[in-house]
C-alpha atoms as a PDB file:
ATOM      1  CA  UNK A   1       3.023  12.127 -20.212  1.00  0.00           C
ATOM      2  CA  UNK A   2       2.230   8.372 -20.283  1.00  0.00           C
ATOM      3  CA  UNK A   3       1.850   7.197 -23.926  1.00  0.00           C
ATOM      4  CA  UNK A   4      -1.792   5.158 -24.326  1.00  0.00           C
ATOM      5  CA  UNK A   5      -1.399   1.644 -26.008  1.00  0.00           C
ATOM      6  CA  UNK A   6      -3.895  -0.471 -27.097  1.00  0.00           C
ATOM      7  CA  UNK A   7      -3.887  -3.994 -25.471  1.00  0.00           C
ATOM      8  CA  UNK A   8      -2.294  -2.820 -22.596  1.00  0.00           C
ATOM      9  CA  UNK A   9      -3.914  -3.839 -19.164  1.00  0.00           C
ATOM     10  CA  UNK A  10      -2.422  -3.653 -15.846  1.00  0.00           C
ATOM     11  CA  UNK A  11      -3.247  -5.643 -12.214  1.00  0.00           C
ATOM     12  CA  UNK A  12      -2.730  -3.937  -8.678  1.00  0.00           C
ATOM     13  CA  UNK A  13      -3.780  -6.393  -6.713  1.00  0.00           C
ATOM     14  CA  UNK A  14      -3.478  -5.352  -2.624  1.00  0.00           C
ATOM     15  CA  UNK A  15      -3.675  -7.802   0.188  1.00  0.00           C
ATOM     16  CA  UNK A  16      -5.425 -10.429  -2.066  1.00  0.00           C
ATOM     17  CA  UNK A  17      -8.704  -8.462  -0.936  1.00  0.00           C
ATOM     18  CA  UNK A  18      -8.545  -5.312  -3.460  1.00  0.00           C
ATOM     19  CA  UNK A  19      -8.116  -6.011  -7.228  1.00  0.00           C
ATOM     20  CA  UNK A  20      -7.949  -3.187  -9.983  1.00  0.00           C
ATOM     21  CA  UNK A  21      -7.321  -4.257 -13.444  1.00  0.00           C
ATOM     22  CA  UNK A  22      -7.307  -1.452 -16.366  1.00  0.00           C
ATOM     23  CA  UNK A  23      -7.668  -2.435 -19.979  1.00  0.00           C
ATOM     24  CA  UNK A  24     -10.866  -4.495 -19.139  1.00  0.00           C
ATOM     25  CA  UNK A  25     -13.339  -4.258 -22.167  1.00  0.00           C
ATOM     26  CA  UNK A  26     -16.500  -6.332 -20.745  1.00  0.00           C
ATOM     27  CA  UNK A  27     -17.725  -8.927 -18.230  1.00  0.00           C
ATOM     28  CA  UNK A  28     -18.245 -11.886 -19.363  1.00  0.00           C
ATOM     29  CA  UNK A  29     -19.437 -13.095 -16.089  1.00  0.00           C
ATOM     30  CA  UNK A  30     -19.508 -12.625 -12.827  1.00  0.00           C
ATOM     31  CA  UNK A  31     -20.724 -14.041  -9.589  1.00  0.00           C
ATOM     32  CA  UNK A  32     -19.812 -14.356  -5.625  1.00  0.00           C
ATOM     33  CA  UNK A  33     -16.963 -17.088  -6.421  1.00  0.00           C
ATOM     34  CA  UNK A  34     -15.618 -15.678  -9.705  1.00  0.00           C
ATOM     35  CA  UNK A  35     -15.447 -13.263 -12.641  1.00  0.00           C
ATOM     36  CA  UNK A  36     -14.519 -13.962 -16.376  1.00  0.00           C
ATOM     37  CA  UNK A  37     -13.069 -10.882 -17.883  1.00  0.00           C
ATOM     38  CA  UNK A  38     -12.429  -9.796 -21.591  1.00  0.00           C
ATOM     39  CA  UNK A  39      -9.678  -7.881 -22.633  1.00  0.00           C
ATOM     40  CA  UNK A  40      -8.395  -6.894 -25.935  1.00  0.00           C
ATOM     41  CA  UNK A  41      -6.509  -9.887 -27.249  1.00  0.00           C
ATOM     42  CA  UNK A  42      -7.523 -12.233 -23.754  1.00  0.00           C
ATOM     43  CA  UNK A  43      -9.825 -13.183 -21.311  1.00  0.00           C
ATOM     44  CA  UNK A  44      -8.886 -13.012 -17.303  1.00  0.00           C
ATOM     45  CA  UNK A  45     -10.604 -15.914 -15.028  1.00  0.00           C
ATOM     46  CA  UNK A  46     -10.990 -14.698 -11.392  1.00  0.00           C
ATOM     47  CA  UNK A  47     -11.788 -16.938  -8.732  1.00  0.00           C
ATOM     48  CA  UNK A  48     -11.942 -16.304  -4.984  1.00  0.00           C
ATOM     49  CA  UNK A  49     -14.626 -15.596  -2.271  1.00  0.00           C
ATOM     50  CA  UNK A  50     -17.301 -13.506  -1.675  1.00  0.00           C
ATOM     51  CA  UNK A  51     -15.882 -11.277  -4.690  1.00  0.00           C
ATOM     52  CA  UNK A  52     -18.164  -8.073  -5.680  1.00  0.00           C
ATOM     53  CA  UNK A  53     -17.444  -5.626  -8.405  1.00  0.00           C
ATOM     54  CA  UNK A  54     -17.155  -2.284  -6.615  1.00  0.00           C
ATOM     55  CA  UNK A  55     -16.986  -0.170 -10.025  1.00  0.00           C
ATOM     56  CA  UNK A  56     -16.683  -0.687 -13.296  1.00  0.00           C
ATOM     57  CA  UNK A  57     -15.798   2.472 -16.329  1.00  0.00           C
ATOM     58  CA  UNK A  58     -13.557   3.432 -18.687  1.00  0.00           C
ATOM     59  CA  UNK A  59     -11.924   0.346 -18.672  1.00  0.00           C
ATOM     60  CA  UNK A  60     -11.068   0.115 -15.173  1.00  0.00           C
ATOM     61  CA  UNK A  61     -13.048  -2.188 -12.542  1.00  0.00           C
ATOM     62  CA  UNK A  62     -12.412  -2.560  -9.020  1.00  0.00           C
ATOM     63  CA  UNK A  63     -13.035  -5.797  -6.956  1.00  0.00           C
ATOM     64  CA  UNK A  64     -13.121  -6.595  -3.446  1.00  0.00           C
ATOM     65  CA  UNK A  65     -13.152 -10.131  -1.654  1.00  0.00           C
ATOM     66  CA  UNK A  66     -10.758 -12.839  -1.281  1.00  0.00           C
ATOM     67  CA  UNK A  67      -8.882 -13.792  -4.702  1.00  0.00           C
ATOM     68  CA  UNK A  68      -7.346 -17.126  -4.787  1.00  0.00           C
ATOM     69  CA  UNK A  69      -6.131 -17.426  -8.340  1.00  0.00           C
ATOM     70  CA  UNK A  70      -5.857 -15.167 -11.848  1.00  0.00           C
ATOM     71  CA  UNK A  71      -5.954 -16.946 -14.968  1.00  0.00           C
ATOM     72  CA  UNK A  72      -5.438 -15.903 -18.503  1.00  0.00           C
ATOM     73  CA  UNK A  73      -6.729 -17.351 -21.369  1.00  0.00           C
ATOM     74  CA  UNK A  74      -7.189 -17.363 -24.841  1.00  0.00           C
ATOM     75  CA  UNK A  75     -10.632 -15.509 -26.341  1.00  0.00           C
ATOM     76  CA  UNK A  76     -13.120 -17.914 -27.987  1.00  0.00           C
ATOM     77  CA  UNK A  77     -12.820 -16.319 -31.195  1.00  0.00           C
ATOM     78  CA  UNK A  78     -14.320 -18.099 -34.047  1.00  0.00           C
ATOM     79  CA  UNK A  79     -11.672 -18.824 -36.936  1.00  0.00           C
ATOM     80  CA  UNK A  80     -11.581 -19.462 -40.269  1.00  0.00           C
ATOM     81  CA  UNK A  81     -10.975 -22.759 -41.447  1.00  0.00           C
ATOM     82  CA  UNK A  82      -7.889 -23.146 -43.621  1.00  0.00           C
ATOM     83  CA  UNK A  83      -9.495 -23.319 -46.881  1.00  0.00           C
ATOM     84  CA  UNK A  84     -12.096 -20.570 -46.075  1.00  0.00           C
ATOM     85  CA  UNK A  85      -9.078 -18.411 -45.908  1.00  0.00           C
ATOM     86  CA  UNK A  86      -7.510 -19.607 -49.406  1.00  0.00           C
ATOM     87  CA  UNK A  87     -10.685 -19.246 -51.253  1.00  0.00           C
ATOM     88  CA  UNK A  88     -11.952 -16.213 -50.636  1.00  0.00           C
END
C-alpha cells in the first residue's frame, strides 16, 4: 500500500502533449498559452500552446497541448515582518 504524504505532487508528462500533475490544490490561472498552479508549499508556471485543462479533482488535473516549459516557484505568501514576530 502506498503511504499518502502531504506536499507530495508528482508530473507524468507524455510526448510534451499530455501533462498530469497530482498534489495540485487550485488554479490560479489558466488560459490557451499557460496555467499557474498552486500546490502545497509552491506554485507550478505552465506555458505552452493551445493548452486546455481536460479534468481537474481530487487533486489531480490533466492537460493537453503543447508544453514548452515547467516552472516552480515560490507562493506569494504574506510574511510577518521581523518585529511583528518578536512582539507578539
Amino acid at each position: 500500500m502506498e503511504e499518502q504524504r502531504v506536499g507530495i505532487h508528482k508530473i507524468n508528462l507524455i510526448d510534451r502533449n499530455n501533462l498530469i500533475i497530482t498534489g495540485v490544490v487550485k488554479v490560479i490561472n489558466s488560459n490557451s498559452s499557460g496555467v499557474i498552479l498552486k500546490l502545497k508549499d509552491t506554485d507550478l508556471s505552465i506555458a505552452g500552446v493551445n493548452l486546455t485543462i481536460e479534468s481537474f479533482s481530487d487533486g489531480q488535473i490533466s492537460l493537453t497541448g503543447t508544453l514548452d516549459s515547467l516552472k516552480y516557484s515560490k507562493s506569494n505568501k504574506i510574511k510577518e515582518s521581523f518585529f511583528k514576530r518578536i512582539f507578539k
